[in-house]
Structures are given as structure tokens and as C-alpha cells.
Protein backbone atom coordinates (compact mmCIF):
# COMPACT_ATOMS: atom_id res chain seq x y z
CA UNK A 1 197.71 179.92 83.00
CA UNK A 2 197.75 180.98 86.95
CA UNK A 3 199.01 184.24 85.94
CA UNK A 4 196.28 185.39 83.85
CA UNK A 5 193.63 184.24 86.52
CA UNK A 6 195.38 186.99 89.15
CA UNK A 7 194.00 190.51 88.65
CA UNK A 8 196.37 191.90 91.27
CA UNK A 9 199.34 190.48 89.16
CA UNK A 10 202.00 193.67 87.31
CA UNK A 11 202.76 191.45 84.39
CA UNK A 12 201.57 189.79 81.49
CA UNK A 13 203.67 187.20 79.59
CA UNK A 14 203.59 188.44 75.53
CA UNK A 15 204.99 185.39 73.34
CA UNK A 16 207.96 186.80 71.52
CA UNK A 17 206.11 185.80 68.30
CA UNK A 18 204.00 188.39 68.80
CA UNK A 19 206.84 191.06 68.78
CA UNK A 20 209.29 189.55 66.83
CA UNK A 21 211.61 186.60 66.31
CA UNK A 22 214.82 186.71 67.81
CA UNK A 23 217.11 186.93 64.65
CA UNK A 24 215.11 187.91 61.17
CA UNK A 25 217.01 187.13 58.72
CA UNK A 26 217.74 189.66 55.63
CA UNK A 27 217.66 189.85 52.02
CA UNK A 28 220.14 188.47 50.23
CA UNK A 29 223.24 190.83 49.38
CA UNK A 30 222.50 192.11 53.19
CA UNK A 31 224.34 191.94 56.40
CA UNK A 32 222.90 192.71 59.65
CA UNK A 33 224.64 194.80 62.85
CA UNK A 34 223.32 194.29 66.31
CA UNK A 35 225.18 196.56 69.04
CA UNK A 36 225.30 196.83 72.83
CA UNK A 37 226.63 198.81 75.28
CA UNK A 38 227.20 197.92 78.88
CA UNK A 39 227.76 199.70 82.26
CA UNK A 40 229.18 198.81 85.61
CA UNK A 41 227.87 201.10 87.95
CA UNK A 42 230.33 200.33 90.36
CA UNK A 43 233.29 201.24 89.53
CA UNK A 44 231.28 203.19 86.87
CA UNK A 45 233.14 202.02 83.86
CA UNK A 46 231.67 200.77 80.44
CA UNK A 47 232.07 198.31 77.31
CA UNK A 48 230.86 198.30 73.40
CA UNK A 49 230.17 195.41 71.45
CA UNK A 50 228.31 194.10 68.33
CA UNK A 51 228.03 191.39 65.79
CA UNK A 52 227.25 191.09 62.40
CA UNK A 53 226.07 188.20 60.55
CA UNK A 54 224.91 187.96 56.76
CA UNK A 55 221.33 187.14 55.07
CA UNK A 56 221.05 183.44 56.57
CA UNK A 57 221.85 184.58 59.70
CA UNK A 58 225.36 183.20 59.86
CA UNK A 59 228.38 184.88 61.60
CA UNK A 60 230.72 187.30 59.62
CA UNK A 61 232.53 189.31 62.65
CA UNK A 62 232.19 190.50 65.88
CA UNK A 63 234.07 193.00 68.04
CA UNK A 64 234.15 194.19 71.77
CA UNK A 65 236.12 197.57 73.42
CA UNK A 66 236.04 197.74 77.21
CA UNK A 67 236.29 201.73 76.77
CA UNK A 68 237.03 202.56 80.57
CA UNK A 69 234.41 205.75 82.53
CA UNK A 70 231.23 207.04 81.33
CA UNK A 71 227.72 206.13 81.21
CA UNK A 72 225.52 203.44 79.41
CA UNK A 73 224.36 205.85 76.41
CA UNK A 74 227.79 207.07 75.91
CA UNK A 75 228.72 202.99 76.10
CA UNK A 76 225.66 202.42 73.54
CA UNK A 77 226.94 205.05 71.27
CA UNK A 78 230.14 203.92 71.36
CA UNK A 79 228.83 200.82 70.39
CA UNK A 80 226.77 202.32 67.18
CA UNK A 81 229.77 203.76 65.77
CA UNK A 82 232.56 201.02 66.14
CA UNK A 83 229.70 198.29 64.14
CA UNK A 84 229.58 200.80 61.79
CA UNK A 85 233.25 201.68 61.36
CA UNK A 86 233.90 197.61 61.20
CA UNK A 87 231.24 196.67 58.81
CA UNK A 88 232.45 199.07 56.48
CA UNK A 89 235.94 198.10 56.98
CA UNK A 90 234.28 194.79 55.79
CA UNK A 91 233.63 196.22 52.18
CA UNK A 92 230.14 195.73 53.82
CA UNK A 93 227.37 198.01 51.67
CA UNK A 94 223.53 197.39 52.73
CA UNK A 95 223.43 197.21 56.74
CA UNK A 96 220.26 196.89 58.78
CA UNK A 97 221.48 198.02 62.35
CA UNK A 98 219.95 196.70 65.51
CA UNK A 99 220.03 198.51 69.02
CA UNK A 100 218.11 198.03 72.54
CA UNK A 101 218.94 201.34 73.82
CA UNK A 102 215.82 203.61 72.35
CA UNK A 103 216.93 206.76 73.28
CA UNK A 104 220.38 206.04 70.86
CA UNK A 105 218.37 205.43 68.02
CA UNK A 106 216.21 208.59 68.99
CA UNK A 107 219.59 210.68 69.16
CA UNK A 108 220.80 209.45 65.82
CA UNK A 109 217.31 210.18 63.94
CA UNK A 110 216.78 212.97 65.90
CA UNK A 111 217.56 216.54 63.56
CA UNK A 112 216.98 219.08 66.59
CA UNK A 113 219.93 217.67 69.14
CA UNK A 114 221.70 221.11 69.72
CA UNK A 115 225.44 220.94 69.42
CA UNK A 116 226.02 221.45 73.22
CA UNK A 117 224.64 218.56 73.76
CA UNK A 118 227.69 216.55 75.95
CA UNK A 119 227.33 213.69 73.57
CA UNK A 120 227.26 215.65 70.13
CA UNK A 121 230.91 214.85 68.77
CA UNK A 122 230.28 211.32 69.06
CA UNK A 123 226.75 211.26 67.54
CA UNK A 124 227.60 213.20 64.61
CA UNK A 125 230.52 210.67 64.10
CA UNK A 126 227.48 208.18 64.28
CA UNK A 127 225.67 209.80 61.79
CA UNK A 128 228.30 210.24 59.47
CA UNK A 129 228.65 206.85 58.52
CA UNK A 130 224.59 205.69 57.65
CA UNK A 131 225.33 207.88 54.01
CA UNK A 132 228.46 205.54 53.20
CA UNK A 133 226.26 202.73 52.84
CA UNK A 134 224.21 201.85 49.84
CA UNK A 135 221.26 201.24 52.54
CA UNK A 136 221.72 201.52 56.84
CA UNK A 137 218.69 201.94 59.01
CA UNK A 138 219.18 202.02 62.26
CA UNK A 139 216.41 200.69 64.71
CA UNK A 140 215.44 199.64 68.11
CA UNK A 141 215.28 196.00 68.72
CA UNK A 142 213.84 194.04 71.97
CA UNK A 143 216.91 192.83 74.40
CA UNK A 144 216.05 189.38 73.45
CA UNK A 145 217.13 189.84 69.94
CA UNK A 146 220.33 191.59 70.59
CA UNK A 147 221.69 188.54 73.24
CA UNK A 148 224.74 187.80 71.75
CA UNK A 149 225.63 191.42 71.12
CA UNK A 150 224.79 192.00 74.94
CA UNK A 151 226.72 189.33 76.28
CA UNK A 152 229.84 190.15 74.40
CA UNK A 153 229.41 193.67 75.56
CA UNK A 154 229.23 192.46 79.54
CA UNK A 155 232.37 189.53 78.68
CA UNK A 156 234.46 192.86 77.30
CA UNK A 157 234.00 194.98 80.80
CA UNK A 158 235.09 191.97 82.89
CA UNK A 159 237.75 191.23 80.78
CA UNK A 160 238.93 195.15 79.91
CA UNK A 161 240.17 193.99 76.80
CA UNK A 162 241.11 197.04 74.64
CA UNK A 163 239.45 196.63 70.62
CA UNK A 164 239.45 193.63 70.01
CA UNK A 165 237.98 191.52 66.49
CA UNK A 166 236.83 188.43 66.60
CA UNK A 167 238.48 185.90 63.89
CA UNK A 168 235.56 183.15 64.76
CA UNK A 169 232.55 182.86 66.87
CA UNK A 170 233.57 183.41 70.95
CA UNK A 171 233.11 180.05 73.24
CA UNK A 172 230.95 182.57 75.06
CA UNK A 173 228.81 183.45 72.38
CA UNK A 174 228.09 179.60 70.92
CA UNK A 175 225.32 178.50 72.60
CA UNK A 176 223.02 181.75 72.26
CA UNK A 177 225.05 182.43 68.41
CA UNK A 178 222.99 178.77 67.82
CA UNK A 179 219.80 179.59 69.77
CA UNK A 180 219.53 182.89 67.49
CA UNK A 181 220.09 181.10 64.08
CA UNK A 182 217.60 178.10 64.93
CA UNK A 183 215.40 180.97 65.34
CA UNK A 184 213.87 180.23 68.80
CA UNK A 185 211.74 182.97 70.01
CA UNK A 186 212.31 183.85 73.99
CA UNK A 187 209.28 184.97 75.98
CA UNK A 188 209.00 188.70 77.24
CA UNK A 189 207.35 189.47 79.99
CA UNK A 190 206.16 193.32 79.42
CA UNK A 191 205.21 195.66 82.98
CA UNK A 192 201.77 195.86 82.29
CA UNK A 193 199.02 196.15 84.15
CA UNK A 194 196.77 192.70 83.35
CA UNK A 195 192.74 193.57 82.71
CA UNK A 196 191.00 190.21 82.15
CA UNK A 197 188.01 192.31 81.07
């Protein structure tokens, strides 16, 4: 490839199999939660969203909440803690959460966040819901496992919808729903600066 022939170039390309595939399925008797959060800088207003699906990868439910000022952590929080709320609405008991916001995941694992932190009500909300499950991890996933999640999330700020719960999967959502069960692996290109050696 041209790019890998170009010392001067920022990037390399990383296949996605490398990091991960775009949906991994679970174990059986397990569901799976990917959130997203997603800001408008302009007129500074922000959205929540997520989806679950069970072990084969296969839709259960999905939910969005244009939620109105704030910031994209508060947004990604926000996020966290409606999934959570839903699934176990849903009777749902062993829940693998997904996130691409890093520093959410840090906040929620995190045991030294002082109390005056400006966000501490609504992680400790967060927090309080992991124990009500039989298992729920939360982790950090790539942005190109957590598409559908993040394009629900940007479809709910548009629209300003308040809560709303999906009965089936959204139009919107179809063609990357089926891209993420056939299991197709996106490339990721990774700022990085290339040494050819």
C-alpha cells in the first residue's frame, strides 16, 4: 500500500481484526448494552442512546432521550444509566456494557471521584445499578463497534424526541443493525506516527 511507503504520512491503517470485531457476540443467557452520548456544540444541547441485543447478536430494545443543555460526558453518562435502568426493566440479569467515551468508564470504576465532583449525583446513580445484576462490566469499546448506538444517539438530538423505546429495529438503524450482526469488521485508522523501520 502507498501509505505505508510515505514516512512523512500521520497515520497508519490497523485492520479492525486486529482490535476487535465490530459486534462479539456473548454467552448464552447474556445480553449485551452498547451506549452513546452525543453533543451539538452549537446550540450546545445533547442526546443519550443505546441498544441491547442478546447472545446471537440479535435486537431486544433500544432507546434514545434528546435530554436538552450540557456537555458530551454528562450526555455519555446519561446514556450509561438509562441502558441500565431499561435492561433491567427487561428482567435482564447478566449485562456486558459497551461505551466509546473512556473517561465514563474511568469515572464509573474510578473509587477516588470526590463527591464535589459536578457530575457525582449522576455517577453514583450509575454505579448503583452494576450490583443489581447477576454479572455487568462496563467497558470501553472502539466507535466502530458502538455505530448503531451512536447513530441513534445523533437521530435523537435532531429529532428532540423526549424518552423514547423502541418496539422494533429503527429504519435508521437497519442497514448498520445488519452490518453489525454479519459481523463485518470496519477499518480504523489510529494517529500514529508510521516507522517503516
Amino acid at each position: 500500500m502507498k501509505i505505508f511507503e510515505n514516512k512523512d504520512c500521520p497515520y497508519k491503517i490497523v485492520s479492525q481484526n486486529a482490535l476487535a470485531k465490530v459486534v462479539e457476540f456473548v454467552h448464552l443467557s447474556y445480553f449485551k448494552l452498547n451506549v452513546d452520548g452525543s453533543f451539538m456544540d452549537n446550540p450546545g444541547v445533547m442526546a443519550a442512546a443505546g441498544v441491547i441485543r442478546n447472545h446471537l447478536g440479535h435486537w431486544v430494545s433500544d432507546f434514545s432521550k434528546f435530554i436538552g443543555p450540557g456537555c458530551s460526558l454528562t450526555a455519555e453518562l446519561w446514556s450509561l444509566l438509562l441502558g441500565l435502568k431499561l435492561a433491567k426493566d427487561l428482567g435482564i440479569n447478566k449485562l456486558p456494557v459497551e461505551s466509546d467515551c473512556q473517561q465514563a468508564v474511568y469515572l464509573l470504576d474510578c473509587d477516588n471521584i470526590p463527591i464535589t465532583h459536578h457530575l457525582s449525583p449522576l455517577i453514583l446513580e450509575c454505579r448503583s445499578f452494576p450490583p443489581q445484576f447477576s454479572f455487568c462490566k462496563i467497558n470501553h469499546a472502539y466507535r466502530e463497534k458502538n455505530r448503531c448506538a451512536d447513530s441513534l444517539a445523533i437521530i435523537a438530538i435532531k429529532s428532540m424526541n423526549p424518552f423514547v423505546i423502541y418496539n422494533t429495529v429503527p429504519n435508521e438503524l437497519l442497514l448498520l443493525f445488519w452490518v453489525d450482526l454479519s459481523g463485518i469488521n470496519y477499518a480504523r485508522i489510529c494517529k500514529e506516527t508510521f516507522d517503516p523501520g
